[in-house]
Protein backbone atom coordinates (compact mmCIF):
# COMPACT_ATOMS: atom_id res chain seq x y z
CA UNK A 1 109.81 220.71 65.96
CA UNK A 2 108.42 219.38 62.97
CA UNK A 3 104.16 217.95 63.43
CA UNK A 4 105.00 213.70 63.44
CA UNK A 5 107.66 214.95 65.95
CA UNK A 6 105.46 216.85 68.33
CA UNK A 7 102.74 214.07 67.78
CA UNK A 8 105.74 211.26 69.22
CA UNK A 9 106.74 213.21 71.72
CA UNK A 10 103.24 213.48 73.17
CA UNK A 11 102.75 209.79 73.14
CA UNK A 12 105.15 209.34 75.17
CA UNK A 13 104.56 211.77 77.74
CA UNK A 14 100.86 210.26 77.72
CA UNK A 15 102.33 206.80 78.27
CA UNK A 16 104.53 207.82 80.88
CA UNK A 17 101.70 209.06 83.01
CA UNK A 18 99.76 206.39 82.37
CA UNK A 19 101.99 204.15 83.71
CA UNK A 20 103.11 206.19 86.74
CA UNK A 21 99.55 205.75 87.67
CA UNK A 22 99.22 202.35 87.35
CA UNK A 23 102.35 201.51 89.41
CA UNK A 24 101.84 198.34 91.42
CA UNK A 25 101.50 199.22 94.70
CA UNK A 26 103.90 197.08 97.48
CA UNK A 27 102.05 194.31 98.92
CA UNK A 28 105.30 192.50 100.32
CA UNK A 29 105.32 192.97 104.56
CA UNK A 30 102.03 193.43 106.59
CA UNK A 31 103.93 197.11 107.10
CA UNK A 32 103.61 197.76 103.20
CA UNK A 33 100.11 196.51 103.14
CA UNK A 34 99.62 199.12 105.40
CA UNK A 35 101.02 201.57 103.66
CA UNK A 36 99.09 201.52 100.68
CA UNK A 37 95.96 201.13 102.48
CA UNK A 38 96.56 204.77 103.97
CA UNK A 39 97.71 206.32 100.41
CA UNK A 40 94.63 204.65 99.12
CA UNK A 41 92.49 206.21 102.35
CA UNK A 42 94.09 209.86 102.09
CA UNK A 43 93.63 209.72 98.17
CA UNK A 44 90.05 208.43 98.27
CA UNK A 45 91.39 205.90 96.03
CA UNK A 46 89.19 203.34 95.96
CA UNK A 47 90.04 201.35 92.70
CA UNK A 48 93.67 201.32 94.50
CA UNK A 49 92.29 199.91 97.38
CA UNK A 50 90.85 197.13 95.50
CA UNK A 51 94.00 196.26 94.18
CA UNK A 52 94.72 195.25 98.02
CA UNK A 53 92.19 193.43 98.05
CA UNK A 54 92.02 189.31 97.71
CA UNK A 55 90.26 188.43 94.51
CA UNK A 56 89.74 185.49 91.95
CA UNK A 57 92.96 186.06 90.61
CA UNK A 58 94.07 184.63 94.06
CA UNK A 59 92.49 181.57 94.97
CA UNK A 60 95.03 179.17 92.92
CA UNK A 61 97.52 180.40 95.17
CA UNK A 62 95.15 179.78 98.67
CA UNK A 63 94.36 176.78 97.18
CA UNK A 64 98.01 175.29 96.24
CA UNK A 65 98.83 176.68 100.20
CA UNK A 66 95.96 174.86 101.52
CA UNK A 67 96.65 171.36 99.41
CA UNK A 68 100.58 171.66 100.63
CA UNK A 69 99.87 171.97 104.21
CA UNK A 70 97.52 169.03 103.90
CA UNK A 71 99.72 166.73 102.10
CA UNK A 72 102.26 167.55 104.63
CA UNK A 73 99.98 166.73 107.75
CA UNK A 74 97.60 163.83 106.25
CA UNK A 75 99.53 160.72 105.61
CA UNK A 76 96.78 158.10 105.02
CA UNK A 77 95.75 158.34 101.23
CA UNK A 78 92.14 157.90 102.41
CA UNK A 79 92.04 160.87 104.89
CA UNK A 80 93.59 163.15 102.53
CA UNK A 81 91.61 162.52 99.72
CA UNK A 82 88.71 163.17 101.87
CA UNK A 83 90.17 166.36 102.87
CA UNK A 84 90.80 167.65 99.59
CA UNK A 85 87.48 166.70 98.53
CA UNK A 86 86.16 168.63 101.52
CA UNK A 87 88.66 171.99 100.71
CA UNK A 88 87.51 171.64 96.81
CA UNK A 89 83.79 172.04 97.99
CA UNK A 90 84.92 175.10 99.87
CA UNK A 91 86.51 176.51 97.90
CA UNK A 92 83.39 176.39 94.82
CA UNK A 93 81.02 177.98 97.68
CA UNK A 94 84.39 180.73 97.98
CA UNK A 95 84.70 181.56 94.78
CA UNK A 96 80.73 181.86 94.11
CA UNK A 97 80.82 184.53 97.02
CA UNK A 98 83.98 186.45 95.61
CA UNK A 99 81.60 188.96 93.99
CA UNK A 100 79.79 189.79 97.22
CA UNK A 101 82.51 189.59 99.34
CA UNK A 102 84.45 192.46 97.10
CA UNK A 103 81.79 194.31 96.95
CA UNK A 104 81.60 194.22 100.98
CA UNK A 105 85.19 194.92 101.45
CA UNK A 106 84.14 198.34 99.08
CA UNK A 107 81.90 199.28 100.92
CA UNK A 108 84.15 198.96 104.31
CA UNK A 109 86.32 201.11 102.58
CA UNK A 110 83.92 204.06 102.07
CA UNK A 111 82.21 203.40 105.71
CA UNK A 112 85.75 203.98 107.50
CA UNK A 113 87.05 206.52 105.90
CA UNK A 114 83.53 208.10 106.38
CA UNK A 115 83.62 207.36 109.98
CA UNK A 116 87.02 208.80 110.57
CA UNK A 117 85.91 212.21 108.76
CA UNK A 118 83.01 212.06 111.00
CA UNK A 119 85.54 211.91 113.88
CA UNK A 120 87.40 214.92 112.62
CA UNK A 121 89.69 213.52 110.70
CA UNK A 122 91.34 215.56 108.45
CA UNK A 123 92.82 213.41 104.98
CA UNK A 124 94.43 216.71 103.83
CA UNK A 125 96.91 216.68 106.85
CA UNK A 126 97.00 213.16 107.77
CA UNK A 127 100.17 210.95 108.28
CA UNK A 128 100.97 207.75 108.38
CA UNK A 129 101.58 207.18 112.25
CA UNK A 130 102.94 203.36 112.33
CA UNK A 131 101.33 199.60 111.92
CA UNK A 132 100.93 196.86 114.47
CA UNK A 133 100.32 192.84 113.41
CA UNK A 134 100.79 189.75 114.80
CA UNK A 135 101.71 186.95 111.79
CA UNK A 136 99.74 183.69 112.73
CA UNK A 137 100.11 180.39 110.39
CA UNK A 138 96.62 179.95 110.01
CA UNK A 139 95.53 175.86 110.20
CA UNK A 140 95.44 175.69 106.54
CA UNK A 141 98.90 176.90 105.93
CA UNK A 142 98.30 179.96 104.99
CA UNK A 143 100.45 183.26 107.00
CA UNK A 144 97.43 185.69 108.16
CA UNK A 145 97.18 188.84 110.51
CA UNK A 146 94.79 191.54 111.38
CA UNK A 147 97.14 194.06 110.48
CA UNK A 148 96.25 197.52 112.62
CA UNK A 149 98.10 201.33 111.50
CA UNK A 150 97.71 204.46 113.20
CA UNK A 151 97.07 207.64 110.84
CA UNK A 152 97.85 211.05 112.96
CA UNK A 153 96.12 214.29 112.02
CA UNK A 154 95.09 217.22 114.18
CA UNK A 155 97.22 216.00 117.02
CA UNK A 156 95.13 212.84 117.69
CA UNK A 157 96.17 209.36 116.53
CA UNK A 158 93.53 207.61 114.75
CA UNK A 159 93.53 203.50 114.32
CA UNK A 160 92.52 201.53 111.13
CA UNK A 161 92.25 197.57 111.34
CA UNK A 162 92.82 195.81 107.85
CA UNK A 163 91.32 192.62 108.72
CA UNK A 164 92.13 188.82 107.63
CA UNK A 165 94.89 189.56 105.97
CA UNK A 166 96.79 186.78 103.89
CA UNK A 167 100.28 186.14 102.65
CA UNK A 168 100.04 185.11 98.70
CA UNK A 169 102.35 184.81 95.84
CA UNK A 170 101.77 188.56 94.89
CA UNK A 171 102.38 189.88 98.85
CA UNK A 172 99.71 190.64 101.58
CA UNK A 173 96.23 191.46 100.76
CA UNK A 174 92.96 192.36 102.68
CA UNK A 175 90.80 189.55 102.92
CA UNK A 176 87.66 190.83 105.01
CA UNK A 177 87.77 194.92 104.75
CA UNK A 178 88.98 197.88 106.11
CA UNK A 179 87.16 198.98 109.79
CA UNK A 180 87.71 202.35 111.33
CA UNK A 181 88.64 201.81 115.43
CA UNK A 182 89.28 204.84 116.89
CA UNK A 183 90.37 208.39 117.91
CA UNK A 184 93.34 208.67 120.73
CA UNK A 185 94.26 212.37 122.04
């Protein structure tokens, strides 16, 4: 194999494992949410985790949920205007906290998976036991659950809560952090 040959060949290969690691993770059920939380957990993964995470990216979407359900439940001009006045407000003082409130749902991340280890649990042999949610339509319109999976290793069953999760455009995503619940024998 000739040099500009060799030299191809091996930008491909680089390319293809570049973007085998950057696969989008599956966002689409509560279950799948789930899912990649735990492959994010076992991996230590946290810039994976992130990508779980709400972020600036998704407030448009909130935001065009939020206006629709108020245009469908407001039908005096006056009220509604007032409404979306009041939601515009909120959501300035939301995306001035975005910042903080990533780098809090970070930090949940490394706090459970430190507080299951400290619990005996064992990332090297864990599996991914099953998920629990309840879907609730949330007054603003937007589909939310606290979406709880169980992670087994060592013959216990450990629990995880992914909390305030929301239904966007792009699938589920975290909205307030990971929190470690407990060990069951």
């Amino acid at each position: 194999m000739n040099q500009p040959s060799l030299r191809l060949l091996m930008w491909v290969l680089m390319l293809a494992v570049i973007s085998a690691c950057s696969k989008p993770q599956d966002t689409s059920t509560p279950d799948a949410l789930a899912k990649s939380a735990f492959q994010a957990l076992v991996k230590n993964d946290v810039e994976a985790y992130k990508r779980l995470m709400i972020g600036k990216d998704d407030l448009p979407d909130v935001k065009r949920q939020v206006v629709a359900k108020a245009k469908s439940d407001i039908s005096d001009p006056k009220k509604l205007e007032e409404k979306l006045a009041e939601f515009e407000k909120e959501f300035v003082k939301l995306e001035d906290k975005m910042g903080e409130m990533i780098a809090d749902n970070v930090e949940s991340f490394h706090k459970t998976r430190g507080k299951a280890e400290k619990q005996y649990m064992d990332w090297n042999n864990a599996e991914f036991g099953g998920v629990e949610y309840k879907i609730r339509e949330h007054r603003d319109g937007v589909k939310q659950s606290d979406i709880y999976f169980f992670v087994k290793s060592k013959d216990k069953l450990y629990r995880f809560k992914l909390d305030d999760c929301l239904e966007l455009k792009r699938g589920w995503v975290n909205g307030d952090g990971l929190r470690y619940r407990r060990a069951q024998n």
